[in-house]
C-alpha atoms as a PDB file:
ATOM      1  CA  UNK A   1      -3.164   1.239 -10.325  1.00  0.00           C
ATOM      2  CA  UNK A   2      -0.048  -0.140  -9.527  1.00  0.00           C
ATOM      3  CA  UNK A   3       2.185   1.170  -6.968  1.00  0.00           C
ATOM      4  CA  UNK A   4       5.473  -0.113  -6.897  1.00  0.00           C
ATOM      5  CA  UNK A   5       7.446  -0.223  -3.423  1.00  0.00           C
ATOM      6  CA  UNK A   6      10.076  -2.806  -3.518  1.00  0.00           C
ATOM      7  CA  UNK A   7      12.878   0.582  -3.694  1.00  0.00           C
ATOM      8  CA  UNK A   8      11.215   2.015  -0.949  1.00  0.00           C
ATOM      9  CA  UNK A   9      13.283   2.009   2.376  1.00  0.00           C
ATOM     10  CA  UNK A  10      11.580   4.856   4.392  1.00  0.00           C
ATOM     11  CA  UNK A  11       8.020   6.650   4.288  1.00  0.00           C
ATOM     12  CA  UNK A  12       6.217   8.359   7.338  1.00  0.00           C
ATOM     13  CA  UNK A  13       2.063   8.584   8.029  1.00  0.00           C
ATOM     14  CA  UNK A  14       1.593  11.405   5.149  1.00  0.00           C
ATOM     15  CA  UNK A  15       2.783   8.861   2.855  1.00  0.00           C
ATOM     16  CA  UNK A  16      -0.118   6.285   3.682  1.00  0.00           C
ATOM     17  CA  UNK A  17      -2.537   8.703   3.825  1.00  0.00           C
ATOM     18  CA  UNK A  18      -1.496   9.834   0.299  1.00  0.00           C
ATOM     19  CA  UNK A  19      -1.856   6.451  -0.335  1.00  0.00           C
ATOM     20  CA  UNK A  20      -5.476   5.753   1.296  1.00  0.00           C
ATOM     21  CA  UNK A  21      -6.775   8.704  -0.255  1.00  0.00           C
ATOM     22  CA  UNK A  22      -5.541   7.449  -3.644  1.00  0.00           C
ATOM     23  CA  UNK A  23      -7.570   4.007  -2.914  1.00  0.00           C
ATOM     24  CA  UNK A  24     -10.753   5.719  -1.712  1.00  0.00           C
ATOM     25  CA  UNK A  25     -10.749   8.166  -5.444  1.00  0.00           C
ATOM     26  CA  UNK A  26      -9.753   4.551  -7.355  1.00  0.00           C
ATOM     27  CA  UNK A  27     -12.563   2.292  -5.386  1.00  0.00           C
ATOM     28  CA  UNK A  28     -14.916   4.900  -6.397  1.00  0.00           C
ATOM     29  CA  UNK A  29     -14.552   4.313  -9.821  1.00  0.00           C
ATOM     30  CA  UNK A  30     -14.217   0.393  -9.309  1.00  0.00           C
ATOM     31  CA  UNK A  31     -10.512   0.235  -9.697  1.00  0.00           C
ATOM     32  CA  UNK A  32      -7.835  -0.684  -6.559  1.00  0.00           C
ATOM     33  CA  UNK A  33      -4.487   0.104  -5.762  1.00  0.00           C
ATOM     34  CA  UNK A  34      -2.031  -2.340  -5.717  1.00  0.00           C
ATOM     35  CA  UNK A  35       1.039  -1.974  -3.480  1.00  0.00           C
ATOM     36  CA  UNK A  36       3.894  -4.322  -5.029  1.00  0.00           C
ATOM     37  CA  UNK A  37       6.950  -5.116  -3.060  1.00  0.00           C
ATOM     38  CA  UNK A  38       7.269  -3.438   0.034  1.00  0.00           C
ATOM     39  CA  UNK A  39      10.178  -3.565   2.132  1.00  0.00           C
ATOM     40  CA  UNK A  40       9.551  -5.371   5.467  1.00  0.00           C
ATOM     41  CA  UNK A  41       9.912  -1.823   7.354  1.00  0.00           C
ATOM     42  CA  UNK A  42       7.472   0.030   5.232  1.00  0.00           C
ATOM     43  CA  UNK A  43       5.143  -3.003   4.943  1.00  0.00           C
ATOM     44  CA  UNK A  44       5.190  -2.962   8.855  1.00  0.00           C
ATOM     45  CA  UNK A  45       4.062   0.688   8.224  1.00  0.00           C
ATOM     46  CA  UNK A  46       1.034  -0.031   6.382  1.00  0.00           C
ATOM     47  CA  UNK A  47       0.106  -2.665   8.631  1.00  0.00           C
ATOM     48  CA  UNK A  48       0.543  -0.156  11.511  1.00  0.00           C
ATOM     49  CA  UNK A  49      -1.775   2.625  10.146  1.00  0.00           C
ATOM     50  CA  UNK A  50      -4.192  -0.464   9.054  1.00  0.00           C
ATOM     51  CA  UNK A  51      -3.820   0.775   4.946  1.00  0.00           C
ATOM     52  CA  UNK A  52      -4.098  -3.151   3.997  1.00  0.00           C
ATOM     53  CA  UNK A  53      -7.185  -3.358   5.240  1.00  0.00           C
ATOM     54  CA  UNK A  54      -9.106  -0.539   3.060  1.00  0.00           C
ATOM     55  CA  UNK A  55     -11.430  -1.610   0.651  1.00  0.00           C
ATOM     56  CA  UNK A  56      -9.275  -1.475  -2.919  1.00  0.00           C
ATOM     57  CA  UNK A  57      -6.072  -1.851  -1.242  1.00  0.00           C
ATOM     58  CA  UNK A  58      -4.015  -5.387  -2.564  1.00  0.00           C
ATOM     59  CA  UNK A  59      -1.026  -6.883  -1.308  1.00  0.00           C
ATOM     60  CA  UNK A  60       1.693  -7.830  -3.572  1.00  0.00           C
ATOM     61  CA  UNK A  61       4.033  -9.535  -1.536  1.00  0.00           C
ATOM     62  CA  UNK A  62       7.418 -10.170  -2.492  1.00  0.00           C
ATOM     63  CA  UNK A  63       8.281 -14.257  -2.180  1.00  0.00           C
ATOM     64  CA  UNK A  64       9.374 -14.256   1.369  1.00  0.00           C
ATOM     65  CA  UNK A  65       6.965 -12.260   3.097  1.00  0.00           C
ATOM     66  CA  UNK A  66       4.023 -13.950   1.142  1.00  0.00           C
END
């Protein structure tokens, strides 16, 4: 599943851990969730909360914050 974040300018905790719980239900059926795009605010978010580093969470950076 694809989630696409590049629009995405401000989110708070109950966002990622909409967002975790969506990867834990997808992992268990052997499918991830794929965060495209996020903004460098919300991507320091996720890295804040640690919701990159779930098992079935990818990454899809935009060019300049590959």
């Amino acid at each position: 599943m694809v989630v696409d974040l590049s629009g995405l300018v401000f989110a708070d905790p109950s966002l990622m851990l909409d967002l975790a719980a969506v990867a834990r239900r997808l992992r268990a059926t052997g499918r991830a969730l794929r965060l495209r795009q996020p903004q460098p605010q919300i991507m320091r978010l996720i890295e804040l909360v640690g919701l990159h580093r779930l098992p079935g969470v990818q990454l899809e950076l935009a060019p300049a914050l590959a």
